[in-house]
Protein backbone atom coordinates (compact mmCIF):
# COMPACT_ATOMS: atom_id res chain seq x y z
CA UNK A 1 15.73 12.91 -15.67
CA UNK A 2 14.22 13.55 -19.16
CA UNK A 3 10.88 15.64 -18.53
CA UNK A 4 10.73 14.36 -14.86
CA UNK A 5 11.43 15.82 -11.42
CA UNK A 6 11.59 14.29 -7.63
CA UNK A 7 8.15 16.10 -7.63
CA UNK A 8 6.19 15.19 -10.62
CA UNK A 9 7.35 11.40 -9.67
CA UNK A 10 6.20 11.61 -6.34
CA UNK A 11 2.57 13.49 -7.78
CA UNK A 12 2.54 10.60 -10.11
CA UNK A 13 3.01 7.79 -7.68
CA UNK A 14 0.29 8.99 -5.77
CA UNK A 15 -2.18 9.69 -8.61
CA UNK A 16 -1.40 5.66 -9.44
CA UNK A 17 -1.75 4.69 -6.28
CA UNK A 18 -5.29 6.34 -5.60
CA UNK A 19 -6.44 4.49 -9.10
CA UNK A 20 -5.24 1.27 -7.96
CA UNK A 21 -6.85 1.97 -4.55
CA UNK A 22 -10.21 2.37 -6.59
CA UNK A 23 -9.73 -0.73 -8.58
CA UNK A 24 -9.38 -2.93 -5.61
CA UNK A 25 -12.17 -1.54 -3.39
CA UNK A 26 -14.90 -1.13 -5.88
CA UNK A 27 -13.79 -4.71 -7.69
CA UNK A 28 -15.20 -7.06 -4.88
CA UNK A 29 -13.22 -9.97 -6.48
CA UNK A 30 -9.85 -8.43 -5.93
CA UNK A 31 -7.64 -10.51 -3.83
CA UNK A 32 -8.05 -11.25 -0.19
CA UNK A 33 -4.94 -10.59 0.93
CA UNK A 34 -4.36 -7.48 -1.21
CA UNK A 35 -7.71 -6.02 0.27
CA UNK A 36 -6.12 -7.10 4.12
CA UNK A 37 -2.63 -5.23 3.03
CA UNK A 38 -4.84 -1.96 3.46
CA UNK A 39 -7.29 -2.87 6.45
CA UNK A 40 -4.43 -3.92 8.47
CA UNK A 41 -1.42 -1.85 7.68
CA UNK A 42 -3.44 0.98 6.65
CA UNK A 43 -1.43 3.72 6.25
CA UNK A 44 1.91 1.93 6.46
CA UNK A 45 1.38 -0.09 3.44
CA UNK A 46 0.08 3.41 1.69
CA UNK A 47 3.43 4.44 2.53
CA UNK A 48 5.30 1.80 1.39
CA UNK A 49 3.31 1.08 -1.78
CA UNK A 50 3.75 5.32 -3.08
CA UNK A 51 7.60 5.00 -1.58
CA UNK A 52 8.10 1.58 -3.83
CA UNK A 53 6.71 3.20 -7.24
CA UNK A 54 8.88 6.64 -6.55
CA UNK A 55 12.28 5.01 -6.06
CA UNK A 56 11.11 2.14 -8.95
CA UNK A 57 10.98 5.38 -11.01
CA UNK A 58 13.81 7.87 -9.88
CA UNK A 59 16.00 4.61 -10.63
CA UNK A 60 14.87 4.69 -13.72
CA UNK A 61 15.31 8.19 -14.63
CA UNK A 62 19.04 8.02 -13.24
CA UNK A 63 20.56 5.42 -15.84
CA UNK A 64 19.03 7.28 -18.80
CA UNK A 65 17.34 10.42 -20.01
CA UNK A 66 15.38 8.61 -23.12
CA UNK A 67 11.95 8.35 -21.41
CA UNK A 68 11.79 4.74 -23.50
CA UNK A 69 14.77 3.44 -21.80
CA UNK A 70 13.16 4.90 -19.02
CA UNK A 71 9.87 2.45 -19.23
CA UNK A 72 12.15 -0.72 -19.90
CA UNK A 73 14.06 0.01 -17.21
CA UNK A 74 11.64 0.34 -14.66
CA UNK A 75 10.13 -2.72 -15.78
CA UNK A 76 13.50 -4.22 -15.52
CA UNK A 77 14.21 -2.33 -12.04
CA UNK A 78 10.64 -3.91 -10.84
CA UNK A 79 10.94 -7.52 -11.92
CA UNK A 80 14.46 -7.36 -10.02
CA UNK A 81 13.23 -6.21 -7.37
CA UNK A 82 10.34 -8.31 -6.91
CA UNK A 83 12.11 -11.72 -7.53
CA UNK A 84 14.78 -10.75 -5.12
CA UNK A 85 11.99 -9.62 -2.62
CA UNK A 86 10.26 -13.14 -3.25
CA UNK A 87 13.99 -15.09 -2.48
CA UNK A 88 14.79 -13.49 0.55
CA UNK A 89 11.29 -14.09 1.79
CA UNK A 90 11.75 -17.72 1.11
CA UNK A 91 14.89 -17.87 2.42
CA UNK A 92 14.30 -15.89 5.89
CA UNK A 93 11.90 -16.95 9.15
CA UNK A 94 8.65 -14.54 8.28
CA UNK A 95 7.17 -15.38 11.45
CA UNK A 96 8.87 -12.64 13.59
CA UNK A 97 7.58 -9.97 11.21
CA UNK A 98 3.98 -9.28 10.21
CA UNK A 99 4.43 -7.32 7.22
CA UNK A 100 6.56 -10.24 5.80
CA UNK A 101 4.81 -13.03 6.77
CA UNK A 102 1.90 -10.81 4.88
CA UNK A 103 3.96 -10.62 2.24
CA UNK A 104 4.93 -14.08 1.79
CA UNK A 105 0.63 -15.13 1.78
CA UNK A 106 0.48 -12.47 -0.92
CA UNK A 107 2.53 -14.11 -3.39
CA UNK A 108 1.42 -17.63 -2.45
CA UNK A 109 -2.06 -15.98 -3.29
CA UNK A 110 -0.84 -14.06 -6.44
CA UNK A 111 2.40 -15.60 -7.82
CA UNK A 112 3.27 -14.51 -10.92
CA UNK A 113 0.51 -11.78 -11.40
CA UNK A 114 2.44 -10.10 -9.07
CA UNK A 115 5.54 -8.99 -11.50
CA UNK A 116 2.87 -7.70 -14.05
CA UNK A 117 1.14 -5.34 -11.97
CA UNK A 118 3.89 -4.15 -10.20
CA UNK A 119 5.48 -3.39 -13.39
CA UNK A 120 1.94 -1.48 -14.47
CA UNK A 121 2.21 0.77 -11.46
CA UNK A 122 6.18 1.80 -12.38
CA UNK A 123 5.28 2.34 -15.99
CA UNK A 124 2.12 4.53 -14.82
CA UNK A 125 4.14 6.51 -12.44
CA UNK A 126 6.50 7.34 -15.00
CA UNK A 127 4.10 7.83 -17.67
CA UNK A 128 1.91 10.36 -15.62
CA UNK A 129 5.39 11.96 -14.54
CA UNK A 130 6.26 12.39 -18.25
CA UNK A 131 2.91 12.79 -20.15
CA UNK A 132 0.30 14.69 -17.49
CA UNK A 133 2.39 16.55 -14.78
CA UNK A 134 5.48 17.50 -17.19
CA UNK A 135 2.74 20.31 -18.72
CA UNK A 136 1.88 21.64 -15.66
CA UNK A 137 2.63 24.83 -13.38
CA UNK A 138 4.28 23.48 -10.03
CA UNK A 139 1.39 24.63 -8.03
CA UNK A 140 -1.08 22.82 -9.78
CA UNK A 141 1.09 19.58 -9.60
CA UNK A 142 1.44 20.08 -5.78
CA UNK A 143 -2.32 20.68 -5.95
CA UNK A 144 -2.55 17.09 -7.64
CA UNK A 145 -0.54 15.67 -5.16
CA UNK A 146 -2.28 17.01 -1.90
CA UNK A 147 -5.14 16.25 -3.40
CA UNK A 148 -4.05 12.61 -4.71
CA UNK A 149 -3.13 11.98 -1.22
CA UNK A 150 -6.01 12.86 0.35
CA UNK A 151 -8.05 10.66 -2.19
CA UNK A 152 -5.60 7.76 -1.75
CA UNK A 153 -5.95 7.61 2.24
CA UNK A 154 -10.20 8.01 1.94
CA UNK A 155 -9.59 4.69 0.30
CA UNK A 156 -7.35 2.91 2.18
CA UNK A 157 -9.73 3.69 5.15
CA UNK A 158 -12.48 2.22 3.72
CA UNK A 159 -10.91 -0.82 3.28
């Protein structure tokens, strides 16, 4: 895993999420249906948006050990997932499901901007992983993590 653990991913992935929880709340001009992701699937989409970046990132870390590789390959790992997300979404009935039928207004909102933050988020998670959390204790990166999480979920219940 190259200077990375299940933990210091997970830390990570959290400590991104709570900074992109920031940038939408306090940036008024964020999307609309970004901003309803968190109001109406609160927690749940918390969940699933930490739980995307850690297993974006563990991928990553399995096919190589040079944390360079590691960064395309998430990136890579990201934009095919994402573009296979967005087919089966147009090729499914939404309507049954509210999470997808969310889904599928977020990208008509988004489009393309989608792949490119996405692919922010996995390169932050690993980046954290590798350059912040690989220098410290275990403790202190559980600390970060409680702590992260705590953080994260003030914000999404502001929304």
């Amino acid at each position: 895993m190259n200077n990375h653990s299940i933990t210091t991913l997970i830390v990570a992935a959290l400590i991104v999420e709570y900074f992109v929880l920031c940038a939408l709340y306090f940036n008024k001009n964020s999307g609309k249906t970004i901003r309803q992701w968190y109001s109406q699937f609160t927690i749940g989409a918390y969940v699933m948006d930490v739980t995307s970046a850690i297993i974006g990132a563990f991928l990553a870390t399995l096919l190589t050990s040079n944390y360079y590789m590691q960064l395309l390959f998430v990136v890579l790992i990201g934009l095919i997932h994402d573009i296979s997300f967005g087919l089966f979404l147009n090729s499914v009935n939404t309507k049954s499901s509210k999470v997808l039928e969310f889904f599928k207004s977020y990208a008509k909102e988004n489009g393309k901007i989608i792949l490119f933050v996405d692919a922010l988020i996995l390169v932050s998670t690993l980046a954290i992983s590798n350059n912040l959390l690989n220098n410290l204790s275990e403790p202190n990166i559980i600390f970060l993590g409680i702590a992260s999480s705590y953080f994260g979920l003030l914000m999404v219940y502001s929304f």
